[in-house]
C-alpha atoms as a PDB file:
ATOM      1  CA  UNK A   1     -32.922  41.254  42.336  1.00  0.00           C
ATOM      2  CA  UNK A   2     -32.188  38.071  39.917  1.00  0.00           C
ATOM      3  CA  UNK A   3     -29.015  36.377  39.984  1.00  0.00           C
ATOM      4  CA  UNK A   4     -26.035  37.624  38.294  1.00  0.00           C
ATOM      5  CA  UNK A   5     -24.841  35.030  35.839  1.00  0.00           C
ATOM      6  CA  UNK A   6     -21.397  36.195  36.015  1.00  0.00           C
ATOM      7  CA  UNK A   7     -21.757  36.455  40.071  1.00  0.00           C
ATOM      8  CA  UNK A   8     -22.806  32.724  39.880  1.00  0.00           C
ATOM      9  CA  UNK A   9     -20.148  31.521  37.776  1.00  0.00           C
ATOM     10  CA  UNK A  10     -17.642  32.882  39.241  1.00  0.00           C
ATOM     11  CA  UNK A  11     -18.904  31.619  43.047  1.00  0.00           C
ATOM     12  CA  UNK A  12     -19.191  28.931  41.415  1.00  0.00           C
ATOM     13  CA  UNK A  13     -15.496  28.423  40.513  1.00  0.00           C
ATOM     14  CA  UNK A  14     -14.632  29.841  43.793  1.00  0.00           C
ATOM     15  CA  UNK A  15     -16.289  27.467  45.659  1.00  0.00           C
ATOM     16  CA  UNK A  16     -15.178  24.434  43.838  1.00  0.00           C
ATOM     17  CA  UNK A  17     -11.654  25.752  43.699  1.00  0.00           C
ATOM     18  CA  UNK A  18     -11.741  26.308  47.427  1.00  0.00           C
ATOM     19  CA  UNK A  19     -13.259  22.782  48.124  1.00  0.00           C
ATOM     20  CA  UNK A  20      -9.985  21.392  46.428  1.00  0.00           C
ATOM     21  CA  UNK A  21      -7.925  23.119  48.862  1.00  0.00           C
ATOM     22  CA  UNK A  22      -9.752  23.040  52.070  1.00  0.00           C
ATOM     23  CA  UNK A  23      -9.457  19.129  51.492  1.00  0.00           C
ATOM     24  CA  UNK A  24      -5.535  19.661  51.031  1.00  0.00           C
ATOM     25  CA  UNK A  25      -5.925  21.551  54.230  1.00  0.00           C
ATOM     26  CA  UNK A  26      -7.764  19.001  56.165  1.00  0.00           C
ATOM     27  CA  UNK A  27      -4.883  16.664  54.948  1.00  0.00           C
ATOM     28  CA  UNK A  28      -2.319  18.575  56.262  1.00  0.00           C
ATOM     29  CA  UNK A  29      -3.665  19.237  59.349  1.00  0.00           C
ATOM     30  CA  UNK A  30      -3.597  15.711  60.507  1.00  0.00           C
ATOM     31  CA  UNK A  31       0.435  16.239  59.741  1.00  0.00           C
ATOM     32  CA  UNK A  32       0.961  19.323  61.762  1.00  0.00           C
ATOM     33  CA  UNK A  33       1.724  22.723  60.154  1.00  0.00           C
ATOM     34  CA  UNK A  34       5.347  23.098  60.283  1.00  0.00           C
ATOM     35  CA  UNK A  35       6.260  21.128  57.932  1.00  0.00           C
ATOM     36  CA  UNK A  36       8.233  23.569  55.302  1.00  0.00           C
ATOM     37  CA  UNK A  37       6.882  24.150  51.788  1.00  0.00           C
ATOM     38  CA  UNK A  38       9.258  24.000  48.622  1.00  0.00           C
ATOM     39  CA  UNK A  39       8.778  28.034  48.917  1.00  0.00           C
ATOM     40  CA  UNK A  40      10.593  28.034  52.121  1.00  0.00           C
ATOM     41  CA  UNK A  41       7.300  29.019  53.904  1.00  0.00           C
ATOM     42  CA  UNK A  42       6.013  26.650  56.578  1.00  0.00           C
ATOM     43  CA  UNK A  43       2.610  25.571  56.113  1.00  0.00           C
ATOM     44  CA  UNK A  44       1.484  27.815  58.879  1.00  0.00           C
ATOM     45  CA  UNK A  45       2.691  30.662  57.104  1.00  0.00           C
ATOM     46  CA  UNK A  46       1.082  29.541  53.747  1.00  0.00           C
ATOM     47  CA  UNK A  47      -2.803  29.609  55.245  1.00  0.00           C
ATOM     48  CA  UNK A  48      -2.317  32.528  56.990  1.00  0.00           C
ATOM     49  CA  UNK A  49      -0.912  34.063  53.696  1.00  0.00           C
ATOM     50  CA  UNK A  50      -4.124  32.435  51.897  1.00  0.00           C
ATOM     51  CA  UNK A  51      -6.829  33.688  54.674  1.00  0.00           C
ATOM     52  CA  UNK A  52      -4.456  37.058  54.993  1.00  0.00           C
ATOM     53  CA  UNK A  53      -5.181  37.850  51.660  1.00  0.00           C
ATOM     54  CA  UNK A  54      -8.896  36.392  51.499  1.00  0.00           C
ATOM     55  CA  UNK A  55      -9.439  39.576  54.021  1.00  0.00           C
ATOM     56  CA  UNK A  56      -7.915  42.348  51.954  1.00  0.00           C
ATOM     57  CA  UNK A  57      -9.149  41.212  49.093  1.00  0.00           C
ATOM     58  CA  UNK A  58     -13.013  41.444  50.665  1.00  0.00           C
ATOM     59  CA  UNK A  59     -12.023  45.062  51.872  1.00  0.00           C
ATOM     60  CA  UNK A  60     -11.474  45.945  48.079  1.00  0.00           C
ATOM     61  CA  UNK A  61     -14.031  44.407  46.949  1.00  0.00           C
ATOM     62  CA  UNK A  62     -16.774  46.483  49.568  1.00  0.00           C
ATOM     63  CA  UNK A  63     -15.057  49.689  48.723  1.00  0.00           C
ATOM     64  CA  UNK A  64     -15.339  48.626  45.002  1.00  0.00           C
ATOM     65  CA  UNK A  65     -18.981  48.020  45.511  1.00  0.00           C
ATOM     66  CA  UNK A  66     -19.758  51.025  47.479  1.00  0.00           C
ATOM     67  CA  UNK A  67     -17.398  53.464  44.709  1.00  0.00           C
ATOM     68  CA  UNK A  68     -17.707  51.463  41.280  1.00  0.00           C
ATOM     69  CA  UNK A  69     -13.854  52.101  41.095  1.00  0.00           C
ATOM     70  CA  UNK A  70     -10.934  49.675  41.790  1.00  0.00           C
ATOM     71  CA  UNK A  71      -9.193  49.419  44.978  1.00  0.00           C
ATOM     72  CA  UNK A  72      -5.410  49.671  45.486  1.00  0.00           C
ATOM     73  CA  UNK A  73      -4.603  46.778  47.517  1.00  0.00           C
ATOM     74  CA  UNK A  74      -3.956  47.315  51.372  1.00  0.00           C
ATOM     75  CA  UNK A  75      -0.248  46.900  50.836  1.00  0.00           C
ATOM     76  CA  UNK A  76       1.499  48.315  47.800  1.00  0.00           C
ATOM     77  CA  UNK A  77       4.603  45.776  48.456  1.00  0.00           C
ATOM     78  CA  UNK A  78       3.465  41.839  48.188  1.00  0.00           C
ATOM     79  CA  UNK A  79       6.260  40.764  49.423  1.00  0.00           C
ATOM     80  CA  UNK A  80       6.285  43.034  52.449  1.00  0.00           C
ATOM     81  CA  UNK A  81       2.535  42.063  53.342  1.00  0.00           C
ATOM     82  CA  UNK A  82       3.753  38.253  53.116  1.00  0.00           C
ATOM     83  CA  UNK A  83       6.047  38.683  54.978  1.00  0.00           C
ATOM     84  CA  UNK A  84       4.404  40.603  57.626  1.00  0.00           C
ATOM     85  CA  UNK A  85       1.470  37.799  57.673  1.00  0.00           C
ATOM     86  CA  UNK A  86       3.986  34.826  57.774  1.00  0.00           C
ATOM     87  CA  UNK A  87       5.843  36.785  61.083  1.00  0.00           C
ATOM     88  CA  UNK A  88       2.381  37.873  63.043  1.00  0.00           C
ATOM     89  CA  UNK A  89       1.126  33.866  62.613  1.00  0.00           C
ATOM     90  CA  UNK A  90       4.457  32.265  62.921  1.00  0.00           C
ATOM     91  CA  UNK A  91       3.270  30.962  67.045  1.00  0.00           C
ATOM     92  CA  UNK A  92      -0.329  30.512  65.913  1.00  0.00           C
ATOM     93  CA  UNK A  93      -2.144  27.344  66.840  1.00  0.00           C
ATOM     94  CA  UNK A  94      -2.897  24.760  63.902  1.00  0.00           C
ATOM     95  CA  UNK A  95      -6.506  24.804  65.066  1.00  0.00           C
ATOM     96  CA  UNK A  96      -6.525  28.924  65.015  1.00  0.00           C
ATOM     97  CA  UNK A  97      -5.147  28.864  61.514  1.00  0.00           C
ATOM     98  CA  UNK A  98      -7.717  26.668  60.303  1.00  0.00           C
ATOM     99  CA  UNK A  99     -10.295  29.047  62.055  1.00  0.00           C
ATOM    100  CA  UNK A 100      -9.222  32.101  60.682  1.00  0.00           C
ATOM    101  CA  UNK A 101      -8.681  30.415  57.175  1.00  0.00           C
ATOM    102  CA  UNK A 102     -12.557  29.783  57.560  1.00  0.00           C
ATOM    103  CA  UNK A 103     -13.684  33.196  58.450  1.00  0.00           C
ATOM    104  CA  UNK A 104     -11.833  35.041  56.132  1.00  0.00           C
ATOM    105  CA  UNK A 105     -13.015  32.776  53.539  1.00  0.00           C
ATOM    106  CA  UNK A 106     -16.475  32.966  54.680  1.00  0.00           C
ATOM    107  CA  UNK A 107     -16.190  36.679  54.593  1.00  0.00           C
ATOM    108  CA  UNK A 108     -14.805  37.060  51.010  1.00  0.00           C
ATOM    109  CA  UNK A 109     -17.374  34.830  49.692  1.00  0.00           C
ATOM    110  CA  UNK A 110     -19.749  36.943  51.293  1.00  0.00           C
ATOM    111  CA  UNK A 111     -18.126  40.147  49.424  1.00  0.00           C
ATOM    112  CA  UNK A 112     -18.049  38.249  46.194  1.00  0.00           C
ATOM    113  CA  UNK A 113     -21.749  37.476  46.286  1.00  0.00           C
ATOM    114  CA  UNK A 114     -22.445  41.279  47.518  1.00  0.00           C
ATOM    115  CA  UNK A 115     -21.057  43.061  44.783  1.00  0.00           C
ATOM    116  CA  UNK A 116     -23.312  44.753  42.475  1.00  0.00           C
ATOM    117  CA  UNK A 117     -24.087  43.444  38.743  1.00  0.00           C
ATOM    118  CA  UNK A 118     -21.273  43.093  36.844  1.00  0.00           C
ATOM    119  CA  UNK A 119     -20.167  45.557  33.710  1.00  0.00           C
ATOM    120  CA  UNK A 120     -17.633  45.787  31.381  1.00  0.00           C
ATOM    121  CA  UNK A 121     -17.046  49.205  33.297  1.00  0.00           C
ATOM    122  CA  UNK A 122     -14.845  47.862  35.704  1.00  0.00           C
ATOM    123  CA  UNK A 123     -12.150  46.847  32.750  1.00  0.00           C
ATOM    124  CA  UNK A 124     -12.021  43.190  34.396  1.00  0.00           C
ATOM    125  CA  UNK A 125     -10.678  44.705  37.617  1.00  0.00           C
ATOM    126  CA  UNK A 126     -13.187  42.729  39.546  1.00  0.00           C
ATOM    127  CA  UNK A 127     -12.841  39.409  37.945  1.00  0.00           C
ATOM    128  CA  UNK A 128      -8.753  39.703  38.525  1.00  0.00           C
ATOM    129  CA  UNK A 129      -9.023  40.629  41.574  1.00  0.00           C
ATOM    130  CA  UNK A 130     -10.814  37.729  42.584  1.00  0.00           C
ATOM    131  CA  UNK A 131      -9.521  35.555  40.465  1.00  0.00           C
ATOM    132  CA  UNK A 132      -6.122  36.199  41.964  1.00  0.00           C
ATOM    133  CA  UNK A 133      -7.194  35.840  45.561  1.00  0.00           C
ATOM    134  CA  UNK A 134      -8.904  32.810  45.385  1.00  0.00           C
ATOM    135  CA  UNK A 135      -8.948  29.985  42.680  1.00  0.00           C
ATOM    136  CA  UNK A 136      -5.764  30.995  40.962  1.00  0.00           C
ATOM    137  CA  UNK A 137      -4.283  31.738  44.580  1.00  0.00           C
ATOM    138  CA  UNK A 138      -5.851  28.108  45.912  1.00  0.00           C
ATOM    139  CA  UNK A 139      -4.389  26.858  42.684  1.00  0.00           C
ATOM    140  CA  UNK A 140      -1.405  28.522  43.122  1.00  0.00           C
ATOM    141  CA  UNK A 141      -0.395  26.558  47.232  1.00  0.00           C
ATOM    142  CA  UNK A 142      -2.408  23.555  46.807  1.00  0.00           C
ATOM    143  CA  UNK A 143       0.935  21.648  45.019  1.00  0.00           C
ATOM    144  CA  UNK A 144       2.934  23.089  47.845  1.00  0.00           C
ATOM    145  CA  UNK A 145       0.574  22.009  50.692  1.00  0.00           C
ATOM    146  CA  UNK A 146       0.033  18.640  49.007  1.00  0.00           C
ATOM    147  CA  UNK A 147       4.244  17.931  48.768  1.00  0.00           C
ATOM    148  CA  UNK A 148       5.573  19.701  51.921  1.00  0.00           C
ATOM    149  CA  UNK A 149       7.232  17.192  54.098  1.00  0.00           C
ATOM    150  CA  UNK A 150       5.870  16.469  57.595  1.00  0.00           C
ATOM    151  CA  UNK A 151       7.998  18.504  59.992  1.00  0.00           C
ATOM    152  CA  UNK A 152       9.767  15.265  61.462  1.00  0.00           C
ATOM    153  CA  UNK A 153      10.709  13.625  58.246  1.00  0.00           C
END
């Protein structure tokens, strides 16, 4: 099977994108992770939120793959998923959130590069979809990792 251009591109972005804020990461990390974002989230909260939604994202993209249809996401409320991330990683180890930032990265890079070729049959779902979960999303925290205070400033 040769390389889907669109695939390619768009792991592409991904991965650059991604770079960008695993660096931020690594940053933070030497300055602990409960330091609170401008959001009101701790740090904490914020990669879990990233990696939480790096998983549900892959999920919709295998049953896209295996249907050829768009995928509801796993929560119909955003806010309530957030929220339910940020509560179940609140007492999580710094180096466990790094570790399950990783994997679930890992694993929706893995989905992205799965998916079959690319058509204008999916109405963009797939391209949003991803777009939205990754280098918008890294796009979206990196500011707020990069200015959040250290805990005991």
């Amino acid at each position: 099977m040769s390389e889907d251009p669109t695939r390619r591109d768009m792991l592409a972005r991904i991965d650059a994108s991604w770079d960008a804020f695993r660096a931020a990461v690594k940053v933070r990390r030497g300055q602990g992770f409960d330091a609170t974002t401008h959001s009101g989230w701790t740090v904490r909260a914020v990669l879990a939120h990233v990696g939480a939604w790096h998983d549900a994202t892959a999920d919709r993209l295998r049953r896209f793959a295996a249907t050829g249809r768009g995928q509801p996401k796993v929560e119909a409320d955003d806010d309530v998923f957030n929220a339910r991330v940020a509560a179940e990683t609140a007492d999580r180890r710094d180096d466990q959130v790094v570790a399950d930032l990783d994997r679930s990265f890992a694993r929706f890079r893995a989905a992205v590069g799965e998916l079959p070729g690319f058509s204008a049959n999916d109405d963009g779902w797939v391209e949003a979809v991803v777009a939205g979960n990754s280098y918008e999303h890294y796009t979206e925290h990196l500011d707020e990792l990069r200015a959040a205070a250290p805990a005991d400033a």
